[in-house]
N, C-alpha and C. Protein backbone atom coordinates (compact mmCIF):
# COMPACT_ATOMS: atom_id res chain seq x y z
N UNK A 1 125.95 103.69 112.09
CA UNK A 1 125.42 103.51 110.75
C UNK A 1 124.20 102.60 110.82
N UNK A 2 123.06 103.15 110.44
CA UNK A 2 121.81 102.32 110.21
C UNK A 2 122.02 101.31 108.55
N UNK A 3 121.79 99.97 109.01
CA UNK A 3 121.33 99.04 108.33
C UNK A 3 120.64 98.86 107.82
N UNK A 4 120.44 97.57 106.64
CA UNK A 4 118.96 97.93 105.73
C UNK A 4 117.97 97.46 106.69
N UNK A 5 118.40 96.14 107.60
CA UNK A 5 117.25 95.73 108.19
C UNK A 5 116.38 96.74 109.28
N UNK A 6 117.56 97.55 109.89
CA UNK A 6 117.48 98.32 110.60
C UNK A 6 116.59 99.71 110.35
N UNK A 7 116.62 100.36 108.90
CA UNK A 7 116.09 101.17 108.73
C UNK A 7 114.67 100.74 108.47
N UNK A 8 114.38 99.59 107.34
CA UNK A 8 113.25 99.05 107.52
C UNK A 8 112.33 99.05 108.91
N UNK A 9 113.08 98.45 109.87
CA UNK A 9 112.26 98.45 111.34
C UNK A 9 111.86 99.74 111.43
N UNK A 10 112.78 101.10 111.20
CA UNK A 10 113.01 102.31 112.05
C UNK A 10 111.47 103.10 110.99
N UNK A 11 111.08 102.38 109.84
CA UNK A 11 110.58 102.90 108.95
C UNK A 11 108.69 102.08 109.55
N UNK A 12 109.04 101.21 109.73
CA UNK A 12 107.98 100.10 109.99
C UNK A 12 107.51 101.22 111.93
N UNK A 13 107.95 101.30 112.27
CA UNK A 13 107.62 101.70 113.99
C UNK A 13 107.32 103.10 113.42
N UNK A 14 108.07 104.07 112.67
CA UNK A 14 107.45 105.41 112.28
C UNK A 14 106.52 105.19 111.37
N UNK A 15 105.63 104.40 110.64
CA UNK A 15 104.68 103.88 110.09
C UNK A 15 103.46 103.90 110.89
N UNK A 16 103.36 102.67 112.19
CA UNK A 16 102.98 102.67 112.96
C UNK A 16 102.42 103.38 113.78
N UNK A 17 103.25 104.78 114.23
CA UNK A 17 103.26 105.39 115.23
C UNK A 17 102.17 106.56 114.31
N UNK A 18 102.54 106.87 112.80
CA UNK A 18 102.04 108.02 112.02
C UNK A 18 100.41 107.49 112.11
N UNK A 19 100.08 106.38 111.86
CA UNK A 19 98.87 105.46 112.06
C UNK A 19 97.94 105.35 113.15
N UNK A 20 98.52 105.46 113.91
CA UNK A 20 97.65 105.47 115.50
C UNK A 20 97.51 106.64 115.46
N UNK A 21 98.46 107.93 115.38
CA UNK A 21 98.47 109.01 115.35
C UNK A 21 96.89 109.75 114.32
N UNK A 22 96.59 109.37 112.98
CA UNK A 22 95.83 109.70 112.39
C UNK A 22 94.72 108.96 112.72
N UNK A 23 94.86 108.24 113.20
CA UNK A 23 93.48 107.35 114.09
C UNK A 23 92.75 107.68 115.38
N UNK A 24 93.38 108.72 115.62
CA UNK A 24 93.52 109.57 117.19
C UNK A 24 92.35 110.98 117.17
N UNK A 25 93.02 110.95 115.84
CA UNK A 25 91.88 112.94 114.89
C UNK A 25 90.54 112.61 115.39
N UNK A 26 89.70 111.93 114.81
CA UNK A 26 88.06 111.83 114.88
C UNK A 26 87.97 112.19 116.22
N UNK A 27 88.64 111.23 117.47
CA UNK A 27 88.52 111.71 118.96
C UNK A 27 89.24 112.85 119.40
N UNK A 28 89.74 113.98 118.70
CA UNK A 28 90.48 114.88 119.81
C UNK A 28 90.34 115.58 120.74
N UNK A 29 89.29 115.56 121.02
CA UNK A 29 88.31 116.19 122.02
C UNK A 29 87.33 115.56 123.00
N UNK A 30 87.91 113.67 122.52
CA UNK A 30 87.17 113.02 123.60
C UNK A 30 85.65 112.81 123.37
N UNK A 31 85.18 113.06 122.50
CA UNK A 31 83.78 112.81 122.21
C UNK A 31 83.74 111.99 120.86
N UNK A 32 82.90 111.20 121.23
CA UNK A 32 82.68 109.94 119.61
C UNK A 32 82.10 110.28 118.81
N UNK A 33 82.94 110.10 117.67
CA UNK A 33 82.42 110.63 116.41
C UNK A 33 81.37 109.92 115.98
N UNK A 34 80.22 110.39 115.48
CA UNK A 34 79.28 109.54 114.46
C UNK A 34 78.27 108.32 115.87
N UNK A 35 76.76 108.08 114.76
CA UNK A 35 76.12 107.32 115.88
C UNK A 35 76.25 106.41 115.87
N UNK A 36 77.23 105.38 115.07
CA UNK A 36 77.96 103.91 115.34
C UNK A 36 78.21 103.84 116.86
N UNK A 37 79.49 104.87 116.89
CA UNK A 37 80.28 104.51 117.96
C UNK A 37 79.49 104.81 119.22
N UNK A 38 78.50 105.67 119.34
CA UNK A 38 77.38 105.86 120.53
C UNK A 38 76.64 104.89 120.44
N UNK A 39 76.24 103.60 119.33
CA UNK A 39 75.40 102.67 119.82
C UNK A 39 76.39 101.56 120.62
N UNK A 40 77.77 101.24 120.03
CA UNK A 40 78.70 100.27 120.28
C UNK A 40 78.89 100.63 122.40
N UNK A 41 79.23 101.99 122.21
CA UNK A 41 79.60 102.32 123.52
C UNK A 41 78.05 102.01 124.75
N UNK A 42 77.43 102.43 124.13
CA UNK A 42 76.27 101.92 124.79
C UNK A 42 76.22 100.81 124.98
N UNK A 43 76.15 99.73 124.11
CA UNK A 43 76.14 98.58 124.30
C UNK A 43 77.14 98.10 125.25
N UNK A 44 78.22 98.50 125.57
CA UNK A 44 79.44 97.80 126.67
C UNK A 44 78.87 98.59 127.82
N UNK A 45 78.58 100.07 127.94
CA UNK A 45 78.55 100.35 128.59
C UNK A 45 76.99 99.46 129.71
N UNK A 46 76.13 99.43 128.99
CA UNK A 46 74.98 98.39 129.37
C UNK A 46 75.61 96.89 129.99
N UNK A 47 76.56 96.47 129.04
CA UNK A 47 77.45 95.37 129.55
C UNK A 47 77.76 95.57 130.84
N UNK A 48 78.23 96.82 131.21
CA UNK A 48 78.99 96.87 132.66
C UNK A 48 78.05 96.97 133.74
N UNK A 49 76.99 97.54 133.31
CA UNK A 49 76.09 97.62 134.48
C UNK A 49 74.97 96.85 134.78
N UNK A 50 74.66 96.61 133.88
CA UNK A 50 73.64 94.93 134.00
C UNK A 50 74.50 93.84 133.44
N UNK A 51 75.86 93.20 133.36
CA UNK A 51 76.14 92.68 133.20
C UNK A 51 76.14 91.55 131.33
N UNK A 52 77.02 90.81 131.31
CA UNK A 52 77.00 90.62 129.62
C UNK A 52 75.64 89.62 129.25
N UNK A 53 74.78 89.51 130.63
CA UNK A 53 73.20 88.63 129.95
C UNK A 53 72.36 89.13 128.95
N UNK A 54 72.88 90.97 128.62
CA UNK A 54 71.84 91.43 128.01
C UNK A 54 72.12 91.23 126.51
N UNK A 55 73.33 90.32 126.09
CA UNK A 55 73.34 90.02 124.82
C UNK A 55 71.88 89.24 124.24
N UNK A 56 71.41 89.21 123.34
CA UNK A 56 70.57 88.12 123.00
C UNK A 56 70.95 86.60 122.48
N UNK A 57 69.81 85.81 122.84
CA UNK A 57 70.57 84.71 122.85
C UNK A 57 69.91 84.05 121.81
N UNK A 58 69.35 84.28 120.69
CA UNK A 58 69.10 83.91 119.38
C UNK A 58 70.55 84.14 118.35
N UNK A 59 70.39 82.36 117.99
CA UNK A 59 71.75 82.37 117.33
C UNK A 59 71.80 83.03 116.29
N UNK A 60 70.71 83.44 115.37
CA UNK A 60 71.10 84.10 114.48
C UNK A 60 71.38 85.67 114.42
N UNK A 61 70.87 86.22 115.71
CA UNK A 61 71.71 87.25 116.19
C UNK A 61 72.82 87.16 116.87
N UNK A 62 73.09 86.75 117.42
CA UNK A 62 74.44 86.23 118.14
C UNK A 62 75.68 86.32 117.06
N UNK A 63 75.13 85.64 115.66
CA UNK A 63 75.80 85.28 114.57
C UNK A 63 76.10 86.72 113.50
N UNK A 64 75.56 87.85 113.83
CA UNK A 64 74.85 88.85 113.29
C UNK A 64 74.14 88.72 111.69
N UNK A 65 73.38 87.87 111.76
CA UNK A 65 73.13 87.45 110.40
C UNK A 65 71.69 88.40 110.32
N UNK A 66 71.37 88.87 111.77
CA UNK A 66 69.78 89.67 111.83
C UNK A 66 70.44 90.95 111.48
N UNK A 67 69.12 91.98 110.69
CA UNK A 67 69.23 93.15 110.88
C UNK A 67 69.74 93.87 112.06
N UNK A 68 70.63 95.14 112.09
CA UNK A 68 71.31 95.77 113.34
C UNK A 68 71.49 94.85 114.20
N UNK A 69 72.19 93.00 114.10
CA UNK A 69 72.64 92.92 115.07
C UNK A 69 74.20 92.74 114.51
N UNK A 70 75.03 92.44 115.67
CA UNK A 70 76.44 92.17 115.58
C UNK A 70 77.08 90.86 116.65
N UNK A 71 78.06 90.82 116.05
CA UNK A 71 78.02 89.40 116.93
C UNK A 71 78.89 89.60 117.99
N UNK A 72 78.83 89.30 119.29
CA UNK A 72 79.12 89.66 120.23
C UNK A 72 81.02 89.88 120.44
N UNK A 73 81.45 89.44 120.01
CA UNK A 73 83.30 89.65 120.28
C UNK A 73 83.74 90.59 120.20
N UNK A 74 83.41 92.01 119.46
CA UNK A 74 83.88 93.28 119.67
C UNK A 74 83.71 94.11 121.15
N UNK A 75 82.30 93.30 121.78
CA UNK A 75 81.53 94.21 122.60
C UNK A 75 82.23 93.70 124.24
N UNK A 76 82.42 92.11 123.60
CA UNK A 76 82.95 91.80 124.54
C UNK A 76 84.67 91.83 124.88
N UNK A 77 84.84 92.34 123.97
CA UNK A 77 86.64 93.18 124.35
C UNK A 77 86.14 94.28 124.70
N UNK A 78 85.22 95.17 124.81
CA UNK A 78 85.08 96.53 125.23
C UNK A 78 85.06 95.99 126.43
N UNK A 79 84.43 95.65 126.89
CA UNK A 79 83.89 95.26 128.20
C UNK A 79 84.63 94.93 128.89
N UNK A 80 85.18 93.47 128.21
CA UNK A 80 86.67 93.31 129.26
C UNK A 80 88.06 94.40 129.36
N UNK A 81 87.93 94.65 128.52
CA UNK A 81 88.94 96.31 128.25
C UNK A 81 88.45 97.52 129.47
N UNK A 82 87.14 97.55 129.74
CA UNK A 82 86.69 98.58 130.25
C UNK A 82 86.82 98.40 131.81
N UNK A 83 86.48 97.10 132.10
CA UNK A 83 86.21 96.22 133.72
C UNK A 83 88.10 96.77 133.77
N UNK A 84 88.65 96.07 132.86
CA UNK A 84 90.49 95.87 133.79
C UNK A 84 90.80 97.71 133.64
N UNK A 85 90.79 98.29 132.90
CA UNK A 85 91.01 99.34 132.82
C UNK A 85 90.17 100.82 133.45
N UNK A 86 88.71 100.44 133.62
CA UNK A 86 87.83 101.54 134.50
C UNK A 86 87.96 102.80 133.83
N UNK A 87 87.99 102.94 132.59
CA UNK A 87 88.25 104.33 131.95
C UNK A 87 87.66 104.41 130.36
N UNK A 88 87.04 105.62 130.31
CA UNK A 88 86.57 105.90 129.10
C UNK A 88 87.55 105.85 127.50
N UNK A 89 88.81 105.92 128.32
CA UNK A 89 89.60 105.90 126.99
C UNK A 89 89.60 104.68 126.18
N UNK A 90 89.26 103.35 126.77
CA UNK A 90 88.89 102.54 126.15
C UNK A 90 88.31 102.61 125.12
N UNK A 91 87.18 103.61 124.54
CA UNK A 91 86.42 104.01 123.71
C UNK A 91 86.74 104.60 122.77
N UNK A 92 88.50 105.12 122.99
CA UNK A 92 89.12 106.06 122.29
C UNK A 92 90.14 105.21 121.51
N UNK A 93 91.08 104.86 122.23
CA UNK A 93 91.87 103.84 121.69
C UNK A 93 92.24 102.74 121.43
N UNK A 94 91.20 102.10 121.62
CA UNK A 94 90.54 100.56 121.14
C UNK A 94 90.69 100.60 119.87
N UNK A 95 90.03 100.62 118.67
CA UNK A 95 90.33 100.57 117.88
C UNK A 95 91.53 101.35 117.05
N UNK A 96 92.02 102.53 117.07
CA UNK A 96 93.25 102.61 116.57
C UNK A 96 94.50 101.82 116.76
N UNK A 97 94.19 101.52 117.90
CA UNK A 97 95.12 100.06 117.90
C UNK A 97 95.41 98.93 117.05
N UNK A 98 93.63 98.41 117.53
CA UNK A 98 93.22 97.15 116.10
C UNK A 98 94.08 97.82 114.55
N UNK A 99 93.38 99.09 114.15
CA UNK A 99 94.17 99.74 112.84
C UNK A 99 95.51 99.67 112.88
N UNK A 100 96.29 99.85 113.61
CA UNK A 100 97.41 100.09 113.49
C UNK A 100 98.06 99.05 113.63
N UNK A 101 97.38 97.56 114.31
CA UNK A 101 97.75 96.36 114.60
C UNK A 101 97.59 95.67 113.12
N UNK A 102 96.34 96.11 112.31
CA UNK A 102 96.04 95.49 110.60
C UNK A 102 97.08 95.78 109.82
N UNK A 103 97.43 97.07 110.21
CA UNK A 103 98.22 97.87 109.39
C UNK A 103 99.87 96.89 109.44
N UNK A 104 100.02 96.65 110.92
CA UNK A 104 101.59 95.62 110.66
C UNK A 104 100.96 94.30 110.25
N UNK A 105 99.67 93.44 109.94
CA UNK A 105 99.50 92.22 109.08
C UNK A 105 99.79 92.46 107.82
N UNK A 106 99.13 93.59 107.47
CA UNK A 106 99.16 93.63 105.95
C UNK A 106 100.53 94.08 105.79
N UNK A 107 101.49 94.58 106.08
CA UNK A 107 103.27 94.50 106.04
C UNK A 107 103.04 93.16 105.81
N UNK A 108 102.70 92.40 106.59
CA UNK A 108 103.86 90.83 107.02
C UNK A 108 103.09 90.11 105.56
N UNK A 109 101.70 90.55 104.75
CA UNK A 109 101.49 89.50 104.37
C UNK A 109 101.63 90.19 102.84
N UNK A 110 102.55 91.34 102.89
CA UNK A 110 103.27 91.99 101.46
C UNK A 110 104.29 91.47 101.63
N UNK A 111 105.05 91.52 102.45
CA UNK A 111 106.54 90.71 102.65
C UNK A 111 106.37 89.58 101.99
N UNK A 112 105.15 88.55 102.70
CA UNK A 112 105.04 87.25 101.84
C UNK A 112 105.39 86.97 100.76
N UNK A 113 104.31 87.57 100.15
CA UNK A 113 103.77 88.02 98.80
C UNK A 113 105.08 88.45 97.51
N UNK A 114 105.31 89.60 97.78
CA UNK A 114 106.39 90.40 97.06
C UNK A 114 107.46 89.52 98.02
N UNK A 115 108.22 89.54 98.51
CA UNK A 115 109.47 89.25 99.32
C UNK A 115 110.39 90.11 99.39
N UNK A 116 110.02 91.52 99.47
CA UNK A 116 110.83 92.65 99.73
C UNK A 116 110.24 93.43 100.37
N UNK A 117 111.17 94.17 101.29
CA UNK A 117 110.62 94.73 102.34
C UNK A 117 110.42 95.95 101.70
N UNK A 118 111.15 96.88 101.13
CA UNK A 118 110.09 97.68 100.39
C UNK A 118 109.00 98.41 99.97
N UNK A 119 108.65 97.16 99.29
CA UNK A 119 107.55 97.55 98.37
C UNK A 119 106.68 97.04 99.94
N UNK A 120 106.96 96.08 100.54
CA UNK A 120 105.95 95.06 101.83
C UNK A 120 105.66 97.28 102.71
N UNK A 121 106.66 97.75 102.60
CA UNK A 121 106.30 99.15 103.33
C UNK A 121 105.78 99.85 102.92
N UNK A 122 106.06 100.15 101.26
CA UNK A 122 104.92 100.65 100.70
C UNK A 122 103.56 100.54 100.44
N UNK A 123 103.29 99.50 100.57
CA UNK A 123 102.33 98.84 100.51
C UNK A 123 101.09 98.71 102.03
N UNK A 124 101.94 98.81 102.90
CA UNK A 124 101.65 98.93 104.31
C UNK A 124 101.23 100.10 104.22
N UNK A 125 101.81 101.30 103.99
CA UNK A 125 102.04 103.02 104.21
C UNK A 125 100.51 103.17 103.11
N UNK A 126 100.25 102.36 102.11
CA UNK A 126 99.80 102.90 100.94
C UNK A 126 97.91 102.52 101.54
N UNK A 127 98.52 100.91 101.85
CA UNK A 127 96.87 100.74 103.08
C UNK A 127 95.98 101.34 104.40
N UNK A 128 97.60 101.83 105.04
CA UNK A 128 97.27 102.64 106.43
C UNK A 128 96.80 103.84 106.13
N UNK A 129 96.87 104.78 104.54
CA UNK A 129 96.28 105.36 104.26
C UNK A 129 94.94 106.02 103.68
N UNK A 130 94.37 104.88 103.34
CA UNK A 130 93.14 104.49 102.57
C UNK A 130 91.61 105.00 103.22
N UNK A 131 91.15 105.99 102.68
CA UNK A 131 90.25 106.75 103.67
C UNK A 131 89.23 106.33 104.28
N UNK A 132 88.77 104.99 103.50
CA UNK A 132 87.55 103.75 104.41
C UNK A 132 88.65 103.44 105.18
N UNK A 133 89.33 103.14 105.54
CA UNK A 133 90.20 102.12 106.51
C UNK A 133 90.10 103.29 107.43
N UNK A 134 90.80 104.52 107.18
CA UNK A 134 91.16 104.93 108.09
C UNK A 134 89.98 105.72 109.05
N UNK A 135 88.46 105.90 108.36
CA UNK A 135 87.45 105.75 109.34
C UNK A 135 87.00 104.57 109.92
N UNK A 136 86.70 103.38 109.45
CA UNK A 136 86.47 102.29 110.17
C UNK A 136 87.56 102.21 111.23
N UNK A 137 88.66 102.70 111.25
CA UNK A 137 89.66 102.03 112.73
C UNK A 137 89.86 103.31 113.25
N UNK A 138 89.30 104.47 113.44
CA UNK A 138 89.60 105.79 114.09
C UNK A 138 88.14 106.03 115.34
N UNK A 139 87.19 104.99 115.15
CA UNK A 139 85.76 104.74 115.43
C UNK A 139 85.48 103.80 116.54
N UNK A 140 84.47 103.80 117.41
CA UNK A 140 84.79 102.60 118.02
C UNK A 140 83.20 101.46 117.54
N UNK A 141 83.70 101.03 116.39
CA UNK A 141 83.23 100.09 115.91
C UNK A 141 83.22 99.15 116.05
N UNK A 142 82.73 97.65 115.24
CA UNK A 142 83.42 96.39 115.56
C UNK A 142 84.06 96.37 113.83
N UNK A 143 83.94 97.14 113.17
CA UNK A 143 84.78 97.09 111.60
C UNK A 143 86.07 96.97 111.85
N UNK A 144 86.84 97.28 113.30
CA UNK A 144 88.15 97.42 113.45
C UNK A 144 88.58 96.13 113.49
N UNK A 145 87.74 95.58 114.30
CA UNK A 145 88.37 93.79 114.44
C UNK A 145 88.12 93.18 113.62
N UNK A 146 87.24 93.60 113.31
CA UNK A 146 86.55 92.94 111.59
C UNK A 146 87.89 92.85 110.47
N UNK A 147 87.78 94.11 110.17
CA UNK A 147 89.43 94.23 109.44
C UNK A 147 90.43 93.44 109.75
N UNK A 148 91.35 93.44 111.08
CA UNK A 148 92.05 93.02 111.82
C UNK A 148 92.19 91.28 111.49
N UNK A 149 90.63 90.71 111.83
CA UNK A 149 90.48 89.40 111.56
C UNK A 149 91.10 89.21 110.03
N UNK A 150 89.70 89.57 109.34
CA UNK A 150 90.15 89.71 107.67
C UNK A 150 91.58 89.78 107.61
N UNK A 151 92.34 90.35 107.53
CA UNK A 151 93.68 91.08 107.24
C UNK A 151 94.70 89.44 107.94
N UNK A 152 93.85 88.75 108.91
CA UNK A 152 95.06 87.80 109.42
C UNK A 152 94.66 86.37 108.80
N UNK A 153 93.17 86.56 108.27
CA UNK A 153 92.88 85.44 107.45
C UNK A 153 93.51 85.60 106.27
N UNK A 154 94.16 86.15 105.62
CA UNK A 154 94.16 86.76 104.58
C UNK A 154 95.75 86.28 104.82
N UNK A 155 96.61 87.02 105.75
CA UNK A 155 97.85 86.33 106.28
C UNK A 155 98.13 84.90 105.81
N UNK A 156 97.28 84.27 106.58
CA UNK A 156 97.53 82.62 106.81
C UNK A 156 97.03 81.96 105.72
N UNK A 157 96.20 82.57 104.85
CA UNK A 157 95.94 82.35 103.28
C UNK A 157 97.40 81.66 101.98
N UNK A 158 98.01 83.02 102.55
CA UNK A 158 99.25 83.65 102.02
C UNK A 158 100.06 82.25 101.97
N UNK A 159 100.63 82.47 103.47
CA UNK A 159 101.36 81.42 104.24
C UNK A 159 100.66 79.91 103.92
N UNK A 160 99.41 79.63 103.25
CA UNK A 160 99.23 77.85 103.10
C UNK A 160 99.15 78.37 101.76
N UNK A 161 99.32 79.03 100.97
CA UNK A 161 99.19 78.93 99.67
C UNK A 161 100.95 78.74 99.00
N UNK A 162 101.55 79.10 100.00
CA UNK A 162 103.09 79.06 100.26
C UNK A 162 103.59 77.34 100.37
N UNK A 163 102.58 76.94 100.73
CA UNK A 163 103.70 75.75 101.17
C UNK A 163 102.86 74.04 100.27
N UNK A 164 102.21 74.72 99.47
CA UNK A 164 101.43 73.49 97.98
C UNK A 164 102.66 73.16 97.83
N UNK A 165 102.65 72.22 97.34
CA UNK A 165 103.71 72.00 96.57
C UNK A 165 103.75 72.22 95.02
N UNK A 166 104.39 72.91 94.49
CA UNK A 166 104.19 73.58 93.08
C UNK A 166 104.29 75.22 93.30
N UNK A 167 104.48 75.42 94.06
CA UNK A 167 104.21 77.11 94.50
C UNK A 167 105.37 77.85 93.67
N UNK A 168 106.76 76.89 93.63
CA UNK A 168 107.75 77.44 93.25
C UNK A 168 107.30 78.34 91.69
N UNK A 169 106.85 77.08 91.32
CA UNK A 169 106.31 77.22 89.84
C UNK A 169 104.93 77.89 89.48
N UNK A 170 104.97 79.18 90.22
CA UNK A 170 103.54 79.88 90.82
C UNK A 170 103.14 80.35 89.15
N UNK A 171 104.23 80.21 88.17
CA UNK A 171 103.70 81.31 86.89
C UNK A 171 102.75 80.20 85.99
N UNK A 172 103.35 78.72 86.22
CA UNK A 172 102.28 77.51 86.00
C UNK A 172 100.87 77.24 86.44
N UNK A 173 100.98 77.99 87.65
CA UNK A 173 99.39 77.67 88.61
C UNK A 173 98.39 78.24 87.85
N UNK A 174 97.24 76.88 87.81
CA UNK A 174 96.39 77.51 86.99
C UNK A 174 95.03 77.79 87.66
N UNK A 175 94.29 79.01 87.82
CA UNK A 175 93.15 79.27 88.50
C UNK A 175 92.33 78.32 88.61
N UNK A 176 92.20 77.67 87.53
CA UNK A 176 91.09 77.06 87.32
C UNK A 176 90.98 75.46 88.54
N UNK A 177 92.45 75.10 88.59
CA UNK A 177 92.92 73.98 89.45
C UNK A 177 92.74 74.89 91.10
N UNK A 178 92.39 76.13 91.46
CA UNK A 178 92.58 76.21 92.92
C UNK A 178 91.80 75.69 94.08
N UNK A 179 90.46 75.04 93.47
CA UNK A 179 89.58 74.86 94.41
C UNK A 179 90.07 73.17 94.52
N UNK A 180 90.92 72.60 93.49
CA UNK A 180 91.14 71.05 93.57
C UNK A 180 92.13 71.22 94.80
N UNK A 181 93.02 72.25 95.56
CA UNK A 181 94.05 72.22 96.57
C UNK A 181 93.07 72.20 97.68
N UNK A 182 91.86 72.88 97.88
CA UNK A 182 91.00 72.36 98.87
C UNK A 182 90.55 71.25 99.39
N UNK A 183 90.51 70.49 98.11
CA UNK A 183 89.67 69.15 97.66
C UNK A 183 91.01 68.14 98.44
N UNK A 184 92.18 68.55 98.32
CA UNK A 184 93.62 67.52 98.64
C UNK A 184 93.39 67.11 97.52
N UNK A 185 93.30 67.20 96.10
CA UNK A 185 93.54 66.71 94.61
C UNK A 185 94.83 67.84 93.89
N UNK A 186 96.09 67.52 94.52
CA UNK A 186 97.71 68.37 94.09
C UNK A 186 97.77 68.07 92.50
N UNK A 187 97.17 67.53 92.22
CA UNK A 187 97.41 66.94 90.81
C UNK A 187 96.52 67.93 89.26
């Protein structure tokens, strides 16, 4: 006999699995969709053979605050992904991963939120479906980690907005007081 916690999991891993799975389509044939992912791949792939100096070293590209630049941490998981692994699939399933990895934050940070697992699955199922999401993480972009990040800032948001003191009494909280919890002014 399956359990509630149990089916939840069994529901959460077939979630998962349906996710990577639809993140898989754009590549089925092994060729990258769209000219994002041919500039990104280029770029690691340049990484590997002249090595990672050819980043630029102007901080405000570095920072991607310049036109067409990006800031180096996506390129440099390709890279290190590509060196330990020696294979093009890197290019493939790199980011459906990241997606499917956002996809169990945003569970954990509906659970928070609502406190039922549930709706925390529906809610998961209802995001992993979302047709920007599900091109940005089917791609080999840096939108995947981008998301990914977002989605865990967003987490730990959750989780310190959890532990004010007054939280109990969340139907009291008044907008207008949220920037004084920054300030350390509880009052």
């Amino acid at each position: 006999m399956i359990t509630r916690i149990n089916r939840g999991r069994l529901y959460l891993t077939l979630m998962a699995i349906l996710t990577f799975i639809v993140r898989l389509i754009p590549s089925r044939n092994f060729t990258l969709a769209g000219n994002d992912a041919y500039i990104h791949h280029d770029i690691v792939m340049r990484m590997v053979h002249e090595g990672p100096g050819i980043m630029g070293h102007d901080i405000t590209s570095l920072m991607g605050l310049k036109a067409y630049s990006y800031p180096p941490l996506f390129h440099l998981m390709g890279y290190g992904l590509y060196l330990l692994f020696h294979s093009e699939l890197v290019f493939f399933l790199t980011c459906p991963i990241l997606g499917t990895v956002t996809v169990l934050v945003i569970y954990k940070v509906a659970l928070e939120i609502f406190e039922r697992e549930d709706v925390a699955l529906l809610s998961a199922f209802l995001f992993s479906m979302v047709p920007s999401f599900v091109t940005r993480t089917s791609v080999f972009i840096p939108e995947s980690m981008g998301l990914l990040l977002t989605s865990g800032i967003l987490y730990m948001l959750v989780k310190y907005i959890k532990t004010v003191p007054g939280y109990p009494d969340i139907d009291k909280f008044e907008l207008r007081g949220f920037i004084n919890l920054f300030r350390g002014d509880l009052s």
